[in-house]
C-alpha atoms as a PDB file:
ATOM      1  CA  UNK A   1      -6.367 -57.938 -63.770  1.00  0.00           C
ATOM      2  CA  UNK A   2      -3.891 -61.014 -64.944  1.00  0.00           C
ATOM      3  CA  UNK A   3      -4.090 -63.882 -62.428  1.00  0.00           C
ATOM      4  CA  UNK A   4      -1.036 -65.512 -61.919  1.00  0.00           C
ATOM      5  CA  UNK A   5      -1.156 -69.257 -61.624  1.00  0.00           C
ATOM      6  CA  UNK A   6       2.119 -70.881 -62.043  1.00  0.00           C
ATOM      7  CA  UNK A   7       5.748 -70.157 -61.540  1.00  0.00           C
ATOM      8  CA  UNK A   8       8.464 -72.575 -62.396  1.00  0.00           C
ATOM      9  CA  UNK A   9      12.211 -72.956 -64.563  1.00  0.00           C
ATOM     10  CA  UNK A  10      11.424 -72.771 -67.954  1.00  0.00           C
ATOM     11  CA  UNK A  11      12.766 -76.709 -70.004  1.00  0.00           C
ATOM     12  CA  UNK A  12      15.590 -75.328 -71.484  1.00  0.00           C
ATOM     13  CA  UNK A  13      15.643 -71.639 -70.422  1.00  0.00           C
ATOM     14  CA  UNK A  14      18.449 -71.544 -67.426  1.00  0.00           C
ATOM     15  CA  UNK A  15      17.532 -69.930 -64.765  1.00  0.00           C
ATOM     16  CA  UNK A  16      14.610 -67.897 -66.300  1.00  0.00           C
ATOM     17  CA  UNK A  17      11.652 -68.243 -64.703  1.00  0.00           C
ATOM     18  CA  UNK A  18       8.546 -68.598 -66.562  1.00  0.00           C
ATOM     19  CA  UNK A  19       5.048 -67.519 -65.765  1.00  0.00           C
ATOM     20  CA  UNK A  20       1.720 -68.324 -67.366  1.00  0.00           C
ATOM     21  CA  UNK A  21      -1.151 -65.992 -66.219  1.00  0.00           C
ATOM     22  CA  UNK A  22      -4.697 -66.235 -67.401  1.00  0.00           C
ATOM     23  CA  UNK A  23      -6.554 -63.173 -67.400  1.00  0.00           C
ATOM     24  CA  UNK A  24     -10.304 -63.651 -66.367  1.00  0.00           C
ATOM     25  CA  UNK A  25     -11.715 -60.276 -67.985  1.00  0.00           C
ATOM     26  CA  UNK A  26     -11.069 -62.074 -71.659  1.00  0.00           C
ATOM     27  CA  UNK A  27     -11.244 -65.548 -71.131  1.00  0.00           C
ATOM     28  CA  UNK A  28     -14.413 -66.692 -73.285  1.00  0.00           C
ATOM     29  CA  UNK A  29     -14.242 -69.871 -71.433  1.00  0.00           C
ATOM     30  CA  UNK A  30     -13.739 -72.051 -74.964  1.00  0.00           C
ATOM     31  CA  UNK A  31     -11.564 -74.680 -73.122  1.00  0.00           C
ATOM     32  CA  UNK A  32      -9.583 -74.647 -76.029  1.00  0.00           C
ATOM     33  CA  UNK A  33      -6.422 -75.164 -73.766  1.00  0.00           C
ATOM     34  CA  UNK A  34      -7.937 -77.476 -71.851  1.00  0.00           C
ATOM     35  CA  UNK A  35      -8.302 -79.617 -75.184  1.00  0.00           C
ATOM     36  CA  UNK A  36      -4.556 -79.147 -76.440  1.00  0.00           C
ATOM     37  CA  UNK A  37      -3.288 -79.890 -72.824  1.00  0.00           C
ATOM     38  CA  UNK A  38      -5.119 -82.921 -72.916  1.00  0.00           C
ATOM     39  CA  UNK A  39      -3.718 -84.013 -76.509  1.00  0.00           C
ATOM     40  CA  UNK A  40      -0.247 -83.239 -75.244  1.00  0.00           C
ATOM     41  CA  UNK A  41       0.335 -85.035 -72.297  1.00  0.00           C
ATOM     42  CA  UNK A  42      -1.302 -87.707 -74.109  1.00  0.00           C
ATOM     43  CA  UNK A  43       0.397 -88.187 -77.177  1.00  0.00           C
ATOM     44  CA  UNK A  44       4.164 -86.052 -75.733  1.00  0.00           C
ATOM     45  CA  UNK A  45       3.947 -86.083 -72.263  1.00  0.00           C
ATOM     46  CA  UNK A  46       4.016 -89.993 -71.188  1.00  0.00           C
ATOM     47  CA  UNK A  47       0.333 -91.149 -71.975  1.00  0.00           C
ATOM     48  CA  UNK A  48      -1.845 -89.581 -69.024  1.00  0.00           C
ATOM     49  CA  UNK A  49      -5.130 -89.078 -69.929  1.00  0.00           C
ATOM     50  CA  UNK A  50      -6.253 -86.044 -68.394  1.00  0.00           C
ATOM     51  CA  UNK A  51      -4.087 -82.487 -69.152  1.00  0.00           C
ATOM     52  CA  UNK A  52      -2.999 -80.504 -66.545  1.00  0.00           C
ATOM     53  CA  UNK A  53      -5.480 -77.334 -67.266  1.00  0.00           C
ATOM     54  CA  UNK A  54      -8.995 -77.271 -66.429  1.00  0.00           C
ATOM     55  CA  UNK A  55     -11.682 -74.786 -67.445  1.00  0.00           C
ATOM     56  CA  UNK A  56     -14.820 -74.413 -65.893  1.00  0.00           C
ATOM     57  CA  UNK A  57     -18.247 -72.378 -65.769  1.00  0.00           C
ATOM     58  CA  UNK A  58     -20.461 -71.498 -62.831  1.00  0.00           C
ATOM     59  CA  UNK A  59     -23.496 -71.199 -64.450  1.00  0.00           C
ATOM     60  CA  UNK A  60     -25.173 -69.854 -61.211  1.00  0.00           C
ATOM     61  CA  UNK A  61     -23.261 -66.247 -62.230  1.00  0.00           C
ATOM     62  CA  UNK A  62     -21.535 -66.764 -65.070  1.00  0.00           C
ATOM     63  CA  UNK A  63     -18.328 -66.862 -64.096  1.00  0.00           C
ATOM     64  CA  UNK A  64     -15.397 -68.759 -65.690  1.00  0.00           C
ATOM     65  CA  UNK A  65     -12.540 -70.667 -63.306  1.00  0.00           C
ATOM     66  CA  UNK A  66      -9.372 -71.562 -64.504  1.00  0.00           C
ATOM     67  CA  UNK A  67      -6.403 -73.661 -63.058  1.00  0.00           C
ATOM     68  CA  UNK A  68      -3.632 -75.435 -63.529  1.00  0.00           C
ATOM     69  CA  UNK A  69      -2.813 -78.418 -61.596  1.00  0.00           C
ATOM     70  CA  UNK A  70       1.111 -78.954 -62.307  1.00  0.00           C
ATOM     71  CA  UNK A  71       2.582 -77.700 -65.742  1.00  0.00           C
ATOM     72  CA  UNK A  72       5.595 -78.629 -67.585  1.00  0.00           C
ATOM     73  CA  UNK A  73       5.780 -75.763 -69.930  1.00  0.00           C
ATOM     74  CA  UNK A  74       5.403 -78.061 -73.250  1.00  0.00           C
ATOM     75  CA  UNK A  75       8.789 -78.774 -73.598  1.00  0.00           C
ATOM     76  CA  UNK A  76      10.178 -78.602 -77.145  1.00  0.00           C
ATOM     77  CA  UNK A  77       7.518 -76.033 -78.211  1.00  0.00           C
ATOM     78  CA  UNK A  78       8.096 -72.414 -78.481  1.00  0.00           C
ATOM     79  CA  UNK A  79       5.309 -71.500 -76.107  1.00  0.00           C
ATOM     80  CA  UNK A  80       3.256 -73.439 -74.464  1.00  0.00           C
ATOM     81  CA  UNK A  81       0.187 -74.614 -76.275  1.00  0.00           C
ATOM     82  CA  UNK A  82      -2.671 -73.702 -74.119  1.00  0.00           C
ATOM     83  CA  UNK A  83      -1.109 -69.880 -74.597  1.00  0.00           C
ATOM     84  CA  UNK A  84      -0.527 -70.914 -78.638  1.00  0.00           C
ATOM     85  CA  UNK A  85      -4.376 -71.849 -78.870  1.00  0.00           C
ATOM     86  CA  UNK A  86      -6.037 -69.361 -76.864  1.00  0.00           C
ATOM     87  CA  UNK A  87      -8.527 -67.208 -79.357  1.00  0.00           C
ATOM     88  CA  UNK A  88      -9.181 -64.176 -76.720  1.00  0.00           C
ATOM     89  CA  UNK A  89      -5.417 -63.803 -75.690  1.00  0.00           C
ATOM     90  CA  UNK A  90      -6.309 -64.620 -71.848  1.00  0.00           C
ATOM     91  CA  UNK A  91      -3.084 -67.040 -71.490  1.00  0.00           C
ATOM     92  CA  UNK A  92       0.062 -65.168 -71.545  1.00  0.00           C
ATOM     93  CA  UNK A  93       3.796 -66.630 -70.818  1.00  0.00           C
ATOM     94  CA  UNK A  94       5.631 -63.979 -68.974  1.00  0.00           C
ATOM     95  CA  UNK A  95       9.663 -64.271 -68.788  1.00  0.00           C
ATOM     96  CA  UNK A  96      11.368 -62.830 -66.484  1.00  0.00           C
ATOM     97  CA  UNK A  97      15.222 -62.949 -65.960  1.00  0.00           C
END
């Protein structure tokens, strides 16, 4: 089952409200969006070091966490890139009007 993480008014959208949900049954746990969060809000977002996504592994049982600590939708990108890069498919921007 999707998780949802984040809700919030899409840059440029209105009054749509966007929602990225990360589903935990196909998440490899790559960290790919961790990575491309990073790079953006690096290099487009104002210079922070750290992105706002975090993946991590409990290697006690396996298990694969992943959150989001604020999010501003990659503005001036289609999507936003952690859902772009994801290999499995686990990231998923819902719109909802």
């Amino acid at each position: 089952m999707p998780v949802s993480l984040e809700k919030g008014v899409g840059v440029g959208m209105g009054e749509i409200q966007t929602d990225i949900r990360w589903d935990p049954s196909v998440c490899v746990g790559c960290a790919r969006c961790q990575v491309i969060c990073a790079y953006h809000t690096l290099y487009q977002g104002g210079g922070s070091r750290e992105g706002y996504v975090k993946v991590t592994r409990d290697y006690t049982d396996g298990s694969i966490r992943w959150r989001k600590e604020k999010c501003d939708l990659c503005p001036g990108e289609a999507v936003p890139l952690c859902v772009e890069v994801c290999p499995a498919g686990a990231l998923q921007l819902i719109r909802k009007s």
